[in-house]
Each structure stands twice: as structure tokens, then as C-alpha cells.
Protein backbone atom coordinates (compact mmCIF):
# COMPACT_ATOMS: atom_id res chain seq x y z
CA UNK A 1 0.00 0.00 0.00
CA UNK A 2 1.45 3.64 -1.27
CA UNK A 3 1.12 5.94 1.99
CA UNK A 4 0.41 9.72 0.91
CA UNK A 5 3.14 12.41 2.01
CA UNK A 6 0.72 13.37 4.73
CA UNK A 7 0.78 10.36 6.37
CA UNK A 8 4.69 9.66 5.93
CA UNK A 9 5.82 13.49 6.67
CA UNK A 10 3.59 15.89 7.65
CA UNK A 11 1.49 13.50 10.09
CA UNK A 12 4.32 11.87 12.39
CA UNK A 13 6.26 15.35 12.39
CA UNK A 14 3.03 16.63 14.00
CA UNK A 15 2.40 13.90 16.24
CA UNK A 16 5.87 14.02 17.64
CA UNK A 17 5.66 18.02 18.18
CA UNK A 18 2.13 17.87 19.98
CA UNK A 19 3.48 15.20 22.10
CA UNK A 20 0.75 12.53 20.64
CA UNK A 21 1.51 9.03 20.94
CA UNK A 22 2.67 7.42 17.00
CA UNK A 23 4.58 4.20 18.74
CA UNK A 24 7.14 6.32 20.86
CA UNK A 25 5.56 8.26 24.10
CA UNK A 26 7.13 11.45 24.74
CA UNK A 27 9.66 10.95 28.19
CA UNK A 28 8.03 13.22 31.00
CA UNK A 29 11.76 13.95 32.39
CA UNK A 30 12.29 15.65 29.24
CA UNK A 31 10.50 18.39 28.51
CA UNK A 32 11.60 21.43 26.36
CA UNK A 33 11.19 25.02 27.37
CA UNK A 34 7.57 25.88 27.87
CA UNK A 35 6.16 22.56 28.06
CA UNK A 36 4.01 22.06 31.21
CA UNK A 37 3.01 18.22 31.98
CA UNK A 38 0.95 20.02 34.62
CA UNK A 39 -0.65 23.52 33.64
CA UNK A 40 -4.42 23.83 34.94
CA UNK A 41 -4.56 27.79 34.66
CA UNK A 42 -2.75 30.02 32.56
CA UNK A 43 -2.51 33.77 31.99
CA UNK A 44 -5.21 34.17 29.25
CA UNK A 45 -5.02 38.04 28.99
CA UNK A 46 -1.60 36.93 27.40
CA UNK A 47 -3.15 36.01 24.53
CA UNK A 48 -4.64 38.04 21.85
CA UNK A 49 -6.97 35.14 20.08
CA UNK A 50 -8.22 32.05 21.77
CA UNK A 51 -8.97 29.06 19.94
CA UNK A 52 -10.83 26.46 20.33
CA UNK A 53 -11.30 23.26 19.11
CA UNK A 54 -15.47 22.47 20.12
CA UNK A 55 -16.25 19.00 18.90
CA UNK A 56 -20.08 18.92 20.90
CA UNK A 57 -18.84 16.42 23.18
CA UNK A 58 -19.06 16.98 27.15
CA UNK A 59 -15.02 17.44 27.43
CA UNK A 60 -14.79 20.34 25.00
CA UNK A 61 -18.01 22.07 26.33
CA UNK A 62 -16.53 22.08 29.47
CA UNK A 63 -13.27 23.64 28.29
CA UNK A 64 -15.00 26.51 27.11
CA UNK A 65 -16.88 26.76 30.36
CA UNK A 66 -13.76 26.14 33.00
CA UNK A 67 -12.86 29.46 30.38
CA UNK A 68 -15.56 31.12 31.63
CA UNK A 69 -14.96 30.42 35.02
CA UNK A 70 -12.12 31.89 34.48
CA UNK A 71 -13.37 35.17 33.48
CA UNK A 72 -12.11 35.06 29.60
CA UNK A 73 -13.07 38.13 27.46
CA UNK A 74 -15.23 36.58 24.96
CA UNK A 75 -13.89 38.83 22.82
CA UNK A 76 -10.72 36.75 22.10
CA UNK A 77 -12.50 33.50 21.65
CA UNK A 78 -13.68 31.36 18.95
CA UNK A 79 -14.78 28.02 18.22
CA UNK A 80 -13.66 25.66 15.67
CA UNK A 81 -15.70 22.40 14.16
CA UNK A 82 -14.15 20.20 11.50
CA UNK A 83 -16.64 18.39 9.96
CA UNK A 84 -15.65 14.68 9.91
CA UNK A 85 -18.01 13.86 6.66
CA UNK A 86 -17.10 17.41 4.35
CA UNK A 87 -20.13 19.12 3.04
CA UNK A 88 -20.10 17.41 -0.37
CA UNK A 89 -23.48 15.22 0.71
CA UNK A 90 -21.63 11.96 3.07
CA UNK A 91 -23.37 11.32 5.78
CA UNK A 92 -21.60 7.60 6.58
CA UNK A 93 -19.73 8.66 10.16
CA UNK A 94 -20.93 11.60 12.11
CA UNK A 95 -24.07 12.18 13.67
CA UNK A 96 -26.84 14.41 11.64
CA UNK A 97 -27.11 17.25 13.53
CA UNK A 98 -23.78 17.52 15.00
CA UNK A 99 -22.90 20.65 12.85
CA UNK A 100 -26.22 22.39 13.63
CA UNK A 101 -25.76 21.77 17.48
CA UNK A 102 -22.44 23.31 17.24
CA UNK A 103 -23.46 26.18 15.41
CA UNK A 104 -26.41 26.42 18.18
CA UNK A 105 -23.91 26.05 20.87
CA UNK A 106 -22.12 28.81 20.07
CA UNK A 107 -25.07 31.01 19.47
CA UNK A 108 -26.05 30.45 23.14
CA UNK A 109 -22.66 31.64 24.60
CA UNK A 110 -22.79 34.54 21.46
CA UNK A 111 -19.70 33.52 20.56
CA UNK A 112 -18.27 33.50 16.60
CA UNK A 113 -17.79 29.31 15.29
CA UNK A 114 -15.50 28.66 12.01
CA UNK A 115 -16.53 25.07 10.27
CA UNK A 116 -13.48 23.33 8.40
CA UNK A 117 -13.32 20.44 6.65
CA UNK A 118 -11.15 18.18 4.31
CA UNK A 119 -13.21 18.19 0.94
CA UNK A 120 -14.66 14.64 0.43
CA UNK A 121 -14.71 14.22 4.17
CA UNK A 122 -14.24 10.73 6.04
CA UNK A 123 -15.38 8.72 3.01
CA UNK A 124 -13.78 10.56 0.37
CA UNK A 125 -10.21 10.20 2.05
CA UNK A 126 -10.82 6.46 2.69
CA UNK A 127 -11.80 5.95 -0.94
CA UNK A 128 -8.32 7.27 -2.33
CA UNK A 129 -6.93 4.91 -4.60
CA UNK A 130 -3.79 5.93 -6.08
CA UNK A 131 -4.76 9.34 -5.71
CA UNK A 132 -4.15 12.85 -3.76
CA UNK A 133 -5.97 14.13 -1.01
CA UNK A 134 -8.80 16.81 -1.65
CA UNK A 135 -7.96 20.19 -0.60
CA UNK A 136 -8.58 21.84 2.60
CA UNK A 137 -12.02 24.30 3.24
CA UNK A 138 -11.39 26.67 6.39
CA UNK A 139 -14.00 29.35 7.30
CA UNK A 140 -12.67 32.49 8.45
CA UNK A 141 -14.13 35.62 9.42
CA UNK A 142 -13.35 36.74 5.64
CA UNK A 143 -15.04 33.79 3.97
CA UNK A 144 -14.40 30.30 2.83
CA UNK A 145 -11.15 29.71 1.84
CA UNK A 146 -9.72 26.77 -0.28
CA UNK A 147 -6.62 25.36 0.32
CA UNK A 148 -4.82 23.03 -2.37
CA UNK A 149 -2.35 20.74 -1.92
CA UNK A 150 1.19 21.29 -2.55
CA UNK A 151 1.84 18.74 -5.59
CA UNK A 152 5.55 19.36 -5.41
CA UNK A 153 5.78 17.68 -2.00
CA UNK A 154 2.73 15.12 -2.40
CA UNK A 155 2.50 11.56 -3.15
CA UNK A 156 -0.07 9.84 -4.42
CA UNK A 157 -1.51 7.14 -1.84
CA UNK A 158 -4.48 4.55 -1.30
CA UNK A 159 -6.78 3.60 1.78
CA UNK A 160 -9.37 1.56 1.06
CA UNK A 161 -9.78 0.76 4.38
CA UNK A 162 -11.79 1.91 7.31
CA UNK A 163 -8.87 3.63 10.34
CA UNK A 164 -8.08 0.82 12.14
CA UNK A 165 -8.33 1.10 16.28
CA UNK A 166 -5.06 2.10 17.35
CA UNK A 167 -3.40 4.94 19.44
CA UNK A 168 -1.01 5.37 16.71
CA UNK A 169 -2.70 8.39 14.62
CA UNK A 170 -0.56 6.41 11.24
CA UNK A 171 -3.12 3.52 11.77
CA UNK A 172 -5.93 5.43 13.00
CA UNK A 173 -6.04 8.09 10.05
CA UNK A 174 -9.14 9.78 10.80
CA UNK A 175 -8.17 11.47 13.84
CA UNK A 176 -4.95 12.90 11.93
CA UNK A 177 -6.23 13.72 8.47
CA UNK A 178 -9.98 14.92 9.46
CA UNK A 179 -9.18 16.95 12.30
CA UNK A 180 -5.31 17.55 13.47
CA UNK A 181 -4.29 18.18 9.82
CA UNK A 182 -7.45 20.62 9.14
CA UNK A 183 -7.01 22.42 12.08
CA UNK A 184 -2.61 22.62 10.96
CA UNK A 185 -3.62 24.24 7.93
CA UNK A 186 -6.28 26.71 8.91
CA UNK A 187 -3.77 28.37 11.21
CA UNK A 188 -0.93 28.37 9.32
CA UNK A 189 -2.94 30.19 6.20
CA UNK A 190 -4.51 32.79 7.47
CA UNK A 191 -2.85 35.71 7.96
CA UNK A 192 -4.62 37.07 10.66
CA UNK A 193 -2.67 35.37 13.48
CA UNK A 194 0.83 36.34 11.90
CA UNK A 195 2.45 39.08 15.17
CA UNK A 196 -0.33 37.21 17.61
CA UNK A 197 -0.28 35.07 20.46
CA UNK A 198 -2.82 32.66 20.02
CA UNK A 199 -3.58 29.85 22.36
CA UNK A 200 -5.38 26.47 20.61
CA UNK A 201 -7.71 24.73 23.14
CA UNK A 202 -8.84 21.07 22.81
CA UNK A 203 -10.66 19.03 25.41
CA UNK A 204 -8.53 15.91 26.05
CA UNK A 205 -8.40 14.36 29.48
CA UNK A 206 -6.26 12.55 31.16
CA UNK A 207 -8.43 9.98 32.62
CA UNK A 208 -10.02 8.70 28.92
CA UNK A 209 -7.05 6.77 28.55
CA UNK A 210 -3.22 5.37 29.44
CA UNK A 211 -2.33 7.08 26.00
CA UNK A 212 -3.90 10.65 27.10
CA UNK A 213 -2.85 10.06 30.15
CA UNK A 214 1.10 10.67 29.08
CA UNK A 215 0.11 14.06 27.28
CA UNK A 216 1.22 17.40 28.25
CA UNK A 217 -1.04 20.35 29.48
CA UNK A 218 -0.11 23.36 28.17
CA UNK A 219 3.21 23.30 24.90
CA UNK A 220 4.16 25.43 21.56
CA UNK A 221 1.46 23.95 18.76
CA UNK A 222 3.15 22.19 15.97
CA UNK A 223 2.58 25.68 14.19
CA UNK A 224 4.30 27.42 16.63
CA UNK A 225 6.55 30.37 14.67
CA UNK A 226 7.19 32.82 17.64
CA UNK A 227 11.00 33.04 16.54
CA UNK A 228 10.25 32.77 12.78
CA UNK A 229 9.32 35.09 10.23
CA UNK A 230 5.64 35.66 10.57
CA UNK A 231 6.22 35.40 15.14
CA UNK A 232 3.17 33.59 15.15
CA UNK A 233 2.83 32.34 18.73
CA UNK A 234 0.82 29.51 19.28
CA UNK A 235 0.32 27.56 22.75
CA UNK A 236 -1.70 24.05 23.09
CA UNK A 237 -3.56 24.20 25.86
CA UNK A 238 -5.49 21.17 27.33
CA UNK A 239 -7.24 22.70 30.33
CA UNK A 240 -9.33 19.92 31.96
CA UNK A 241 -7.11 17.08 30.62
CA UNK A 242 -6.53 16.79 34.71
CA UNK A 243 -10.54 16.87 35.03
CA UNK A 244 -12.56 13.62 36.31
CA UNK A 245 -15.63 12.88 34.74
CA UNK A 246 -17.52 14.09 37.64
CA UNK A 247 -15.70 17.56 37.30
CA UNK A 248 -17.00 17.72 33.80
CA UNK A 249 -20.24 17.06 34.33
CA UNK A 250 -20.69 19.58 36.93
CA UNK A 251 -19.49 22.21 34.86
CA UNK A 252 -22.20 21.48 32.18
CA UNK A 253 -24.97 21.15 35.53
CA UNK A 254 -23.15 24.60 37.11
CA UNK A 255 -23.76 26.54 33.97
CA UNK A 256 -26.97 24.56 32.56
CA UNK A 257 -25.60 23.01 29.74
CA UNK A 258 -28.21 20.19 28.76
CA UNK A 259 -26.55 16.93 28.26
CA UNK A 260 -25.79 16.42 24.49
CA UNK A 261 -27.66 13.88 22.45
CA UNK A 262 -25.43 10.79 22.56
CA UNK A 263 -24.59 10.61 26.62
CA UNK A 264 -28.98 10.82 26.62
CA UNK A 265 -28.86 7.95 24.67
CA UNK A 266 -26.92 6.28 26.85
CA UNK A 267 -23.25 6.76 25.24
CA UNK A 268 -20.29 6.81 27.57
CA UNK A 269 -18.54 8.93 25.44
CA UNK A 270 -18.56 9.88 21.55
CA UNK A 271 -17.25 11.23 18.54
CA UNK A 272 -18.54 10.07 15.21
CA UNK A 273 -21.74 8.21 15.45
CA UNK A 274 -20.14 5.41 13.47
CA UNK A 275 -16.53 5.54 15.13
CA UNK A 276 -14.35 3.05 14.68
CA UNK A 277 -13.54 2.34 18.44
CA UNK A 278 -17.50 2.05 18.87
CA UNK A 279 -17.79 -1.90 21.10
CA UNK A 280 -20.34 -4.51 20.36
CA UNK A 281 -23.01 -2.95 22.48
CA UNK A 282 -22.73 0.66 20.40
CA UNK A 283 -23.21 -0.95 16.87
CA UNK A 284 -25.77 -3.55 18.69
CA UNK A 285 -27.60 -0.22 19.58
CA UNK A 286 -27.43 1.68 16.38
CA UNK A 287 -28.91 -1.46 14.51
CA UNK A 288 -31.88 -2.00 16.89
CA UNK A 289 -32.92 1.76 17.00
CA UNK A 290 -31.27 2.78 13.68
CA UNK A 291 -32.41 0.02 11.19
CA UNK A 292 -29.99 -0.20 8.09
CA UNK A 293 -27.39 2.27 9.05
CA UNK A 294 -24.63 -0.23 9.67
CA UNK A 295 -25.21 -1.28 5.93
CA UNK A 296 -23.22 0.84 3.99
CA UNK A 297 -20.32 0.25 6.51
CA UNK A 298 -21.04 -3.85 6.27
CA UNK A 299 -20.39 -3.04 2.69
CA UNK A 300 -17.39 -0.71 2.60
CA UNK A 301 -15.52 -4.06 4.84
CA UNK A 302 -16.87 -6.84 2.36
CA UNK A 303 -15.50 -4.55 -0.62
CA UNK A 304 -12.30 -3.51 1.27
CA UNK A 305 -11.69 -7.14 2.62
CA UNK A 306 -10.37 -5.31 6.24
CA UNK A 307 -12.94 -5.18 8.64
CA UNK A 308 -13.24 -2.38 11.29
CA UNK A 309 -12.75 -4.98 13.82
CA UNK A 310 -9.36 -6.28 14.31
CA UNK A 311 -10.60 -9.74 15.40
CA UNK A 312 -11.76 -9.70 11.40
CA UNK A 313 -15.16 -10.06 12.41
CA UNK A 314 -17.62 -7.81 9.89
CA UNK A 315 -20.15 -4.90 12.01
CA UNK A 316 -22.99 -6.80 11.25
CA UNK A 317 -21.81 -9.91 13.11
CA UNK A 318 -20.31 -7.70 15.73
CA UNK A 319 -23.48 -5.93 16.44
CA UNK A 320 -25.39 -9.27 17.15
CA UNK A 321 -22.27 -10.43 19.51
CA UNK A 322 -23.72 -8.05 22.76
CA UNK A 323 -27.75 -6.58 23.12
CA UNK A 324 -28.52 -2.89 22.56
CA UNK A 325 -28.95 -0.35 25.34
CA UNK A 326 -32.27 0.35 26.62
CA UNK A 327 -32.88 3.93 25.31
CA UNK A 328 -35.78 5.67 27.21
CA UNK A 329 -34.95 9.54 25.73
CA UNK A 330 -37.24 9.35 23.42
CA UNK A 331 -37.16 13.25 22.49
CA UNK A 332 -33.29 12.35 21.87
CA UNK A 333 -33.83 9.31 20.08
CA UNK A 334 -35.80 11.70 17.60
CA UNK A 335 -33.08 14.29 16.85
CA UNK A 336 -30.48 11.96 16.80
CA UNK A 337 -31.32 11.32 12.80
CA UNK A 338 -32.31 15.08 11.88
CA UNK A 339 -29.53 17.74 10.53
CA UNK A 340 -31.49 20.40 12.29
CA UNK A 341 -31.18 20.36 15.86
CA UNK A 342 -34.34 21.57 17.53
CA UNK A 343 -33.93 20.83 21.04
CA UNK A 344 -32.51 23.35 23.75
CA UNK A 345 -29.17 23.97 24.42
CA UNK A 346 -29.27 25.60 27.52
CA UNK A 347 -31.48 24.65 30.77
CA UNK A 348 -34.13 27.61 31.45
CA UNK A 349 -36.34 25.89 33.28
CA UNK A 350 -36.73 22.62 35.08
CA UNK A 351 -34.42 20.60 37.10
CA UNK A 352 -30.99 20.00 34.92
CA UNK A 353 -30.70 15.58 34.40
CA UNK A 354 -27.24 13.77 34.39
CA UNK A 355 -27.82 11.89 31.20
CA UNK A 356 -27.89 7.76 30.76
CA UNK A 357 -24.51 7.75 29.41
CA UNK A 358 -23.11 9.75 32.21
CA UNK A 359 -20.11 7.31 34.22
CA UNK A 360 -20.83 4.94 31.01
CA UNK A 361 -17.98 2.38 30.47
CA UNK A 362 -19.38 1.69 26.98
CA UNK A 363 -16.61 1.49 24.36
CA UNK A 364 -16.81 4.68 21.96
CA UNK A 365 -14.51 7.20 21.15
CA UNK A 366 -10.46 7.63 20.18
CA UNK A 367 -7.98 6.45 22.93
């Protein structure tokens, strides 16, 4: 199999700068100048923009609101969704109304949201064959922007295959070329952060896993230029990656956040609807109460001949190996399949409920 420059170059290079695990774990007795292991606070009047990364999940909601209990100036911040399926009509990973509820998410705390996506999405990347990847889309305050790939530098590659379950971001390409790699690009091309200070926010925690458990807390960003030509100075931040679950979870009850879709349905955590590290009882669940979703998927392995599963075992068969949870939400069981989200985002009346999902060892979600 021909790997793509991305994957060989750009993505380990990355990986290795933002401390992310690709096979070799960053040594904590090591650490370069201005990389924190520990760092739950830092000086955000320092900063002139503030990033960050929003995916709707319960971690990065409450790393915008431990901001706020902070006392940021909402002035500084805004949010950024990549959109794991592009906006070129594939719907096969993500939930439906995951963009919407973003967009709604941010219009409750009144603050400004930028969508970005790799063109093609999840499904058009895994269906390279011999091919380059798509270009870049980034939303900025100026408009959509297109970004092209450099075809100088770039190899053509082939997936075929769904990301297999892995730490290793190599393996597990979705994680690297959907998000880390769209949100690489968007800063380094736009202008407006050359001379700044900008800290980039994502909601990792240390708990989720022995993998996140190794990262650092607060370290330059892989586009880090503060001594280079355009002194673009750019922190990663991870603010409740030393959070427990229960800490999260009474930020969202503290500030009346209303428990997002999935954890209602009884999901312990969640990314894509469809994610690869989903366990038996997750695709058990979306067949019952989702009938025919896990087709197209059931396909995509029998055409690829690579399963999602490493055991080899196809998502059909792996959804009958464990029974579906009992979902009782049923106003969440209704949006969960609509692009427009209709239901509140913020608790105005009635007493706020810790959702089904909530302390949830169900399997779902990157390691």
C-alpha cells in the first residue's frame, strides 16, 4: 500500500511536536522550554486570540466553560468544528445534527464558530486509490477559503480501508487527516494570526485513557513560529485534561448546559456516530434503534476485505455479539437522525438531568 506524504511526513512530524503518541511516548523527564506536563490555569489576557477546538462532546463544552470560570473576554475567543463527513453530501460517520448543534452552541454563549473540513470528508479520504488528497475548506471571518495541496511535496496514496483502532494516529487516520491536519492548515494560512499570540484549546483528558494520560497540558502547537518570520505564537492548551468525569459534568450542571444527544442515549462517550472504536453494544444499539445504518459500513468491509474490527469479524456480526442499550430519551432518540437540531441547548427551566450515558464504560470514542 502507497502511503500519501501526509501520512509519511507531515502527520508523524506533528504527532511528535504535539506530544501525541505514534509508537514512541514522549519521556516526562524531558520536557523542552515551555512545556508544562501540569498547567491547569494560565494567563489568558496573554493572549490576543483564543482558539478552540469544540467537537459537541461533554469534554470540549466544558473547556470553554472552565474558560468562563475563568473570566475570559469573549472577545478573544472562537470556536472551531471540522466536519468529519465534508459538506459534499456523506453522511456515513458523524451524527446528523452535529454541525447544527455546534453552530447552536455557540449562538447560546454569542460567541463566533469557524466550520473546516477536508473536501470529500471521512469517506472521500478512505476511498483514495492511487490518488491525492482533496484540498482543505477553512472558514474564516473573511469567507471560505480553499486550500490546495502542494503537488511538489505530495505523493499519491491509497486507503481503502476503514482507520483501524489504534493509538497510533498512522493507523488510526481519521483522527490525523480529518481533524489535526485541518485544524494545521487553517492556522498556518490565514494571515490574521501572523504578530499574535494565540492559544489552541482542545478538550482531552487525562483519565479517557493510558495514552492521554502521558500528554502534556499546556506546549508550543506544531505551528508554533514565535521566533520565525511571521512570530506567530501559538500555545496548546489542554485545560481539563486533569478533570474527572464528575468535574465535567458539573461544569455542564453549574452553567446549565443540557446533556448532548449521545450521553442521553446512553453513550459513555462519543465522537462520530459510526466511530471506529464504537464496542459490540454501540453498533448492537445503532442497529436495533437505527435500522440499516450499519449497511453501507457492512459493505465498505466486504468490498475492502479489512474489517473495522481487528478480530476480522464484519459490524454486522459484531453488532449481534452483545444486546442494545435500553434507550428511554425518546425526544433524543428523535433528533439523533435530523440535521437540524431543535432541542434546547441551555437549561431555562426545570431541574438539569445527568444523562444515561453519564459514568458509562461503553466502548466509543479515540484512545
Amino acid at each position: 500500500m502507497t502511503h500519501s506524504y501526509d501520512d509519511l511526513i507531515v502527520i508523524p512530524k506533528l504527532g511528535r511536536q504535539l506530544g501525541l503518541n505514534l509508537g514512541n511516548a514522549m519521556p516526562q523527564n524531558s520536557l523542552a522550554h515551555g512545556v508544562y506536563f501540569s498547567a491547569p490555569t494560565v494567563d489568558l489576557d496573554a493572549y490576543d486570540r483564543i482558539v478552540l477546538c469544540i467537537s459537541g462532546g461533554k469534554d470540549s463544552i466544558a473547556s470553554l466553560l472552565n474558560l468562563i470560570d475563568q473570566g475570559v473576554d469573549f472577545n478573544r475567543i472562537e470556536l472551531w468544528h471540522h466536519d468529519v463527513d465534508g459538506r459534499e453530501g456523506s453522511t456515513l460517520m458523524d451524527w446528523p445534527f452535529m454541525a447544527d448543534y455546534n453552530r447552536k452552541l455557540a449562538a447560546a454563549f454569542e460567541l463566533p464558530i469557524y466550520f473546516s473540513w477536508l473536501e470529500g470528508g471521512f469517506e472521500g479520504e478512505m476511498l483514495k486509490e492511487n490518488s491525492y488528497s482533496r484540498p482543505h475548506k477553512i472558514e474564516t471571518p473573511d469567507g471560505l477559503i480553499t486550500l490546495e495541496r502542494d503537488m511538489s511535496r505530495a505523493k499519491p496514496g491509497t486507503r481503502m480501508r476503514f482507520p483501524q483502532v489504534s493509538a497510533n494516529l498512522q493507523t488510526r487516520w481519521c483522527s490525523s487527516a480529518l481533524k489535526i491536519d485541518v485544524g494545521r492548515r487553517a492556522l498556518n494560512n490565514q494571515d490574521r494570526f501572523d504578530g499574535q499570540k494565540v492559544l489552541f484549546i482542545t478538550g482531552e483528558r487525562r483519565e479517557e485513557s493510558s495514552n492521554r494520560a502521558k500528554y502534556n497540558q499546556l506546549e508550543p502547537h506544531a505551528c508554533d513560529r514565535r521566533n520565525g518570520r511571521k512570530a506567530r505564537h501559538v500555545d496548546a492548551w489542554r485545560p481539563v485534561l486533569h478533570w474527572s468525569e464528575e468535574q465535567v459534568w458539573d461544569a455542564l450542571k453549574r452553567h446549565g448546559v443540557i446533556s448532548p444527544v449521545p450521553y442521553r442515549l446512553g453513550w459513555g462517550r462519543f465522537s462520530c456516530m459510526k466511530c471506529v472504536f464504537n464496542d459490540a453494544v454501540i453498533w448492537a444499539t445503532l442497529r436495533y434503534y437505527f435500522p440499516g445504518s450499519l449497511q453501507t459500513i457492512a459493505d465498505y468491509e466486504q468490498r475492502f476485505g479489512t474489517t473495522i474490527s481487528r478480530n476480522r469479524i464484519n459490524v454486522l456480526d459484531v453488532s449481534h455479539q452483545a444486546q442494545p442499550l435500553e434507550v428511554d430519551d425518546i425526544e433524543a432518540l428523535d433528533q439523533a437522525m435530523r440535521s437540524e437540531y431543535t432541542l434546547p441547548v441551555i437549561q431555562r427551566n426545570g431541574e438539569w438531568k445527568l444523562p444515561a450515558g453519564a459514568f458509562a464504560k461503553t466502548g466509543c470514542g479515540p484512545v
